[in-house]
Protein backbone atom coordinates (compact mmCIF):
# COMPACT_ATOMS: atom_id res chain seq x y z
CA UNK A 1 0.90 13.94 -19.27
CA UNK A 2 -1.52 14.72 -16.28
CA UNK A 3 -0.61 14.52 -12.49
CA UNK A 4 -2.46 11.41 -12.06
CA UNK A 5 -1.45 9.64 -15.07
CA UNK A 6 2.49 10.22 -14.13
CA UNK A 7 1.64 8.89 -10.84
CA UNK A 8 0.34 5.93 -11.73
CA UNK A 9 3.19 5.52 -14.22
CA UNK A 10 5.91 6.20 -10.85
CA UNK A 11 3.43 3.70 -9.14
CA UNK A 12 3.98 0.47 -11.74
CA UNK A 13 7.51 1.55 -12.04
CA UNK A 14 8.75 1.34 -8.42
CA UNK A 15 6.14 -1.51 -8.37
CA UNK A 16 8.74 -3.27 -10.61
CA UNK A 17 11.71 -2.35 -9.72
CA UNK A 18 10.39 -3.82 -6.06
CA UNK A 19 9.53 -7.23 -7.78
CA UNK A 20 12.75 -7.39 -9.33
CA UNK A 21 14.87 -6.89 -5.98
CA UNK A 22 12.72 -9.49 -4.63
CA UNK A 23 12.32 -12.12 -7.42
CA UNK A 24 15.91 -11.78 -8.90
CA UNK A 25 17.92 -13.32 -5.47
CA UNK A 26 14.41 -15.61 -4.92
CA UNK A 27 15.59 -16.97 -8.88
CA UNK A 28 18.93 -18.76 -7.76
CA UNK A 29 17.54 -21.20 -5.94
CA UNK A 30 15.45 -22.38 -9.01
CA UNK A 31 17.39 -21.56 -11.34
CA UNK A 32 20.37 -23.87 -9.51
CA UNK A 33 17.97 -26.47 -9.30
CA UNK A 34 17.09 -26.35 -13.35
CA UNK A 35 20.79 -26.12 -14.34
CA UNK A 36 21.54 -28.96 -12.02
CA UNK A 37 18.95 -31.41 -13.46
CA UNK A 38 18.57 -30.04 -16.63
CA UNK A 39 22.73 -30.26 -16.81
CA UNK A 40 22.72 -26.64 -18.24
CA UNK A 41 25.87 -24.62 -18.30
CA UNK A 42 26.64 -23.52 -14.48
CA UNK A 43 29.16 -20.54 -16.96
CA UNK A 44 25.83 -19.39 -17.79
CA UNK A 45 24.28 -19.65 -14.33
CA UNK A 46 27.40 -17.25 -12.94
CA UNK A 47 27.09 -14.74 -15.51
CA UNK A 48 23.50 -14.37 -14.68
CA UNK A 49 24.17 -14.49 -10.70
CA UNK A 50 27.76 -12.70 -10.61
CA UNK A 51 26.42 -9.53 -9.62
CA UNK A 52 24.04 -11.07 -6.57
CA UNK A 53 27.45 -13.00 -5.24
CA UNK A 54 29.05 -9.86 -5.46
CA UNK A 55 26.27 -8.10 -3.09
CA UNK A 56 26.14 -10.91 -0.97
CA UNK A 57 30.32 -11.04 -0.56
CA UNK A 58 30.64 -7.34 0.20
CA UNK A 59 28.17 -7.65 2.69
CA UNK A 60 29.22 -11.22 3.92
CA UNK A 61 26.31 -13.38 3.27
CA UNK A 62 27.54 -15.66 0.88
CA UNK A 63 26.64 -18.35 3.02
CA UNK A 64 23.31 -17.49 3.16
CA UNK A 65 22.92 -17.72 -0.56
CA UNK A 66 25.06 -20.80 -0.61
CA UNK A 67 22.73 -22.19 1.48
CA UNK A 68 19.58 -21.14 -0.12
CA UNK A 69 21.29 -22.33 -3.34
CA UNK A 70 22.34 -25.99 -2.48
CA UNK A 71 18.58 -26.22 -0.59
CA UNK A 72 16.82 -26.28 -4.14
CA UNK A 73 19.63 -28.03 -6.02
CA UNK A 74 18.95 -31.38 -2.98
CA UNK A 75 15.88 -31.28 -3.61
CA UNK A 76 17.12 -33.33 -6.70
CA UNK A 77 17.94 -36.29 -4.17
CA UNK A 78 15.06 -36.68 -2.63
């Protein structure tokens, strides 16, 4: 593979792994607000989000992403 060619392939990969930092704690509140009106499985919704509450309560901002969280889900009540 040529210099260029593996640079553009480093370029789309830390490209993604960026978007995925980003989108994947962006996702909860969503993703709260679909299992909440959709009445999916909230055992589902903590497998998929176990590992972000366990960021967020080693570094003590659980709240943060509690809050985020119950913002989308009352949007229901509106």
């Amino acid at each position: 593979m040529s210099e260029p060619a593996k640079h553009k392939v480093r370029a789309w990969i830390g490209q993604a792994v960026v978007a995925l930092v980003v989108l994947y704690p962006l996702s909860i509140g969503p993703a709260a607000w679909m299992t909440a009106r959709l009445d999916w499985s909230w055992a589902r919704f903590d497998d998929v989000y176990a590992p972000l509450w366990r960021l967020c309560e080693f570094f003590h901002t659980s709240g943060a992403l509690q809050w985020y969280m119950e913002l989308w889900v009352n949007v229901i009540h509106l």
